[in-house]
Protein backbone atom coordinates (compact mmCIF):
# COMPACT_ATOMS: atom_id res chain seq x y z
CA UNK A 1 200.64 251.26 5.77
CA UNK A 2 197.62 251.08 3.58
CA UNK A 3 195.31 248.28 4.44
CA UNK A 4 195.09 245.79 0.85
CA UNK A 5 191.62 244.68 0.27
CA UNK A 6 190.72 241.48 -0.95
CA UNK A 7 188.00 240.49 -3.45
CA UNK A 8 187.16 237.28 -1.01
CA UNK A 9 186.22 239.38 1.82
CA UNK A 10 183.46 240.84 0.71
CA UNK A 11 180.13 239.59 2.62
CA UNK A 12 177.87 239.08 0.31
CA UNK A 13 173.77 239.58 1.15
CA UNK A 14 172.14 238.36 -2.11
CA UNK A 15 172.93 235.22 -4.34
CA UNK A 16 172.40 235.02 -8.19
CA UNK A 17 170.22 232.65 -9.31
CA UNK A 18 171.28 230.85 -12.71
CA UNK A 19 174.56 229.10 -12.09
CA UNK A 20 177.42 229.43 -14.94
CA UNK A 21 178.63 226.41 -16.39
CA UNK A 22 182.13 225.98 -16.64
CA UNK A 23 184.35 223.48 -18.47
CA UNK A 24 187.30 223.96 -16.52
CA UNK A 25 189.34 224.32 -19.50
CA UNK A 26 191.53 227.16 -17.64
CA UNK A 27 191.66 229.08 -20.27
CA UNK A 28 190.33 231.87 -18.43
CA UNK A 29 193.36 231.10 -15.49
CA UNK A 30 195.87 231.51 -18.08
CA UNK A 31 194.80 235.07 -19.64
CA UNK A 32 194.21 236.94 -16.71
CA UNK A 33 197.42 239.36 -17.65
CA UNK A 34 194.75 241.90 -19.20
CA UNK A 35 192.63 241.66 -15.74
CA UNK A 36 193.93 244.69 -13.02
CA UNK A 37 192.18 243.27 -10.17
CA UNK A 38 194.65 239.73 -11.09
CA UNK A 39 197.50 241.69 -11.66
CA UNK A 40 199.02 239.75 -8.19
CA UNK A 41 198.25 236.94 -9.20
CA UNK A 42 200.49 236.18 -12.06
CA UNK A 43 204.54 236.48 -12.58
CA UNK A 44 204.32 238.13 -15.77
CA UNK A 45 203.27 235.54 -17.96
CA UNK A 46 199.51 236.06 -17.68
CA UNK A 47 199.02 232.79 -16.09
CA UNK A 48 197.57 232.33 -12.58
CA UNK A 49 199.94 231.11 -10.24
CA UNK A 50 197.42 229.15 -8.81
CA UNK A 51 196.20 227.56 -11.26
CA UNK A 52 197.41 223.55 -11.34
CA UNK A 53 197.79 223.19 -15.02
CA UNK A 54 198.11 219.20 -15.16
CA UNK A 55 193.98 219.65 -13.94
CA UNK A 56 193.13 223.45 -14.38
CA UNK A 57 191.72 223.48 -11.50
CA UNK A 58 192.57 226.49 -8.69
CA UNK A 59 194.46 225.60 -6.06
CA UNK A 60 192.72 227.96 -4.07
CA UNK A 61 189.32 227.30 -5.26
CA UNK A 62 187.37 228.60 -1.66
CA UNK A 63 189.35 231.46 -1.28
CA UNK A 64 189.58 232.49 -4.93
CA UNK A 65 189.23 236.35 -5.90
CA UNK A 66 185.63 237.11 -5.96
CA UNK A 67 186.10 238.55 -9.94
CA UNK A 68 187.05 234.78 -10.67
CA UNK A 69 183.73 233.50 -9.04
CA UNK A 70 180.89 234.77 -11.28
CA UNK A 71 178.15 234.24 -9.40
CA UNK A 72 179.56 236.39 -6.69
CA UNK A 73 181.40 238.74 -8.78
CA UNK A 74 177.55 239.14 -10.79
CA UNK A 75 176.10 239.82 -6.89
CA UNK A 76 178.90 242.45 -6.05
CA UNK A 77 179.09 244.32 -8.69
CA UNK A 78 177.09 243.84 -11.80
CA UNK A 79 173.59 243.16 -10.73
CA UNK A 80 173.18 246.95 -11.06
CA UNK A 81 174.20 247.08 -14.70
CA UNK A 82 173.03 243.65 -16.10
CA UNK A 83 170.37 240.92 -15.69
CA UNK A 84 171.59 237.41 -14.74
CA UNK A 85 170.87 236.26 -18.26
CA UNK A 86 172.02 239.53 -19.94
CA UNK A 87 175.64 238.62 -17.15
CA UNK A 88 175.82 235.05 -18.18
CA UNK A 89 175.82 235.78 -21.70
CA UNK A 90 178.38 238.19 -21.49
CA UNK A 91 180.71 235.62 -19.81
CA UNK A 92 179.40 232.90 -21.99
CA UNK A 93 180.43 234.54 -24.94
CA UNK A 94 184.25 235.31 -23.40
CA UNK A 95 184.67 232.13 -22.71
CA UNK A 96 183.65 231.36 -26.29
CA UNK A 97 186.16 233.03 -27.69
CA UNK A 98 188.87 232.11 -25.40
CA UNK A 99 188.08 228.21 -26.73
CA UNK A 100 187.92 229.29 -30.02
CA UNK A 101 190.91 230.29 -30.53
CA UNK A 102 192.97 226.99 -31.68
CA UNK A 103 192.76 225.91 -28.42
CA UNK A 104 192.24 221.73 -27.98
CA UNK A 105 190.76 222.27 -24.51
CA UNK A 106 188.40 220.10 -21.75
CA UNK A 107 184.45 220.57 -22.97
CA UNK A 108 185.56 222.02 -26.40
CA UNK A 109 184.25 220.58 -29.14
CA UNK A 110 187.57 219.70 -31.13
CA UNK A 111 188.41 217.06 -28.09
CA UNK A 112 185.15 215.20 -28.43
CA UNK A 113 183.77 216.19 -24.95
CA UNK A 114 180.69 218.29 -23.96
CA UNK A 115 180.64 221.45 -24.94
CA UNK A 116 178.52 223.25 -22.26
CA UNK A 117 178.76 226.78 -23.46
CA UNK A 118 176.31 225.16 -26.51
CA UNK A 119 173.51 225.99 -24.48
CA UNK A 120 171.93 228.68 -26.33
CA UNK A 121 174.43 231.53 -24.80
């Protein structure tokens, strides 16, 4: 039987700097259909099942998939291809459009709260 490798496992040597600041809007949690490396992760829908959507917050936050933790998932596998900033900005800009789309989300503008993704990314 082949052996299934998790992103979690993964020791990791080096740690990135800059820290991304998320709103915890889930909005990310609940489009992950498109994602391969998440395709276990949701029943069809697109949704993560372990996402708690009365919080958005993962239910298995310290053993999440390394591609949902960016700072690790930068430190695995992008540092080779992008700078921090040049990483940041990338997922900055995703999660941009994900709010922007009509949704009334956590840290979006339309509900009044902070918007941290106003930052200049």
């Amino acid at each position: 039987m082949k052996k299934r490798w998790r992103y979690w496992q993964i020791s990791l040597t080096k740690k990135m700097n800059r820290v991304f600041c998320c709103t915890q809007c889930g909005l990310c949690c609940r489009n992950i259909g498109d994602v391969p490396a998440l395709r276990e992760y949701h029943s069809g829908d697109g949704v993560c099942r372990f996402l708690d959507k009365g919080t958005n917050l993962c239910t298995i936050y310290k053993k999440r998939p390394l591609i949902c933790n960016v700072s690790a998932a930068y430190d695995a596998y992008f540092s080779r291809y992008y700078t921090e900033e040049e990483f940041l900005r990338l997922n900055y800009e995703a999660c941009r459009k994900l709010q922007h789309n009509g949704n009334n989300v956590k840290g979006d503008e339309k509900s009044g709260g902070t918007n941290f993704l106003g930052r200049g990314f």
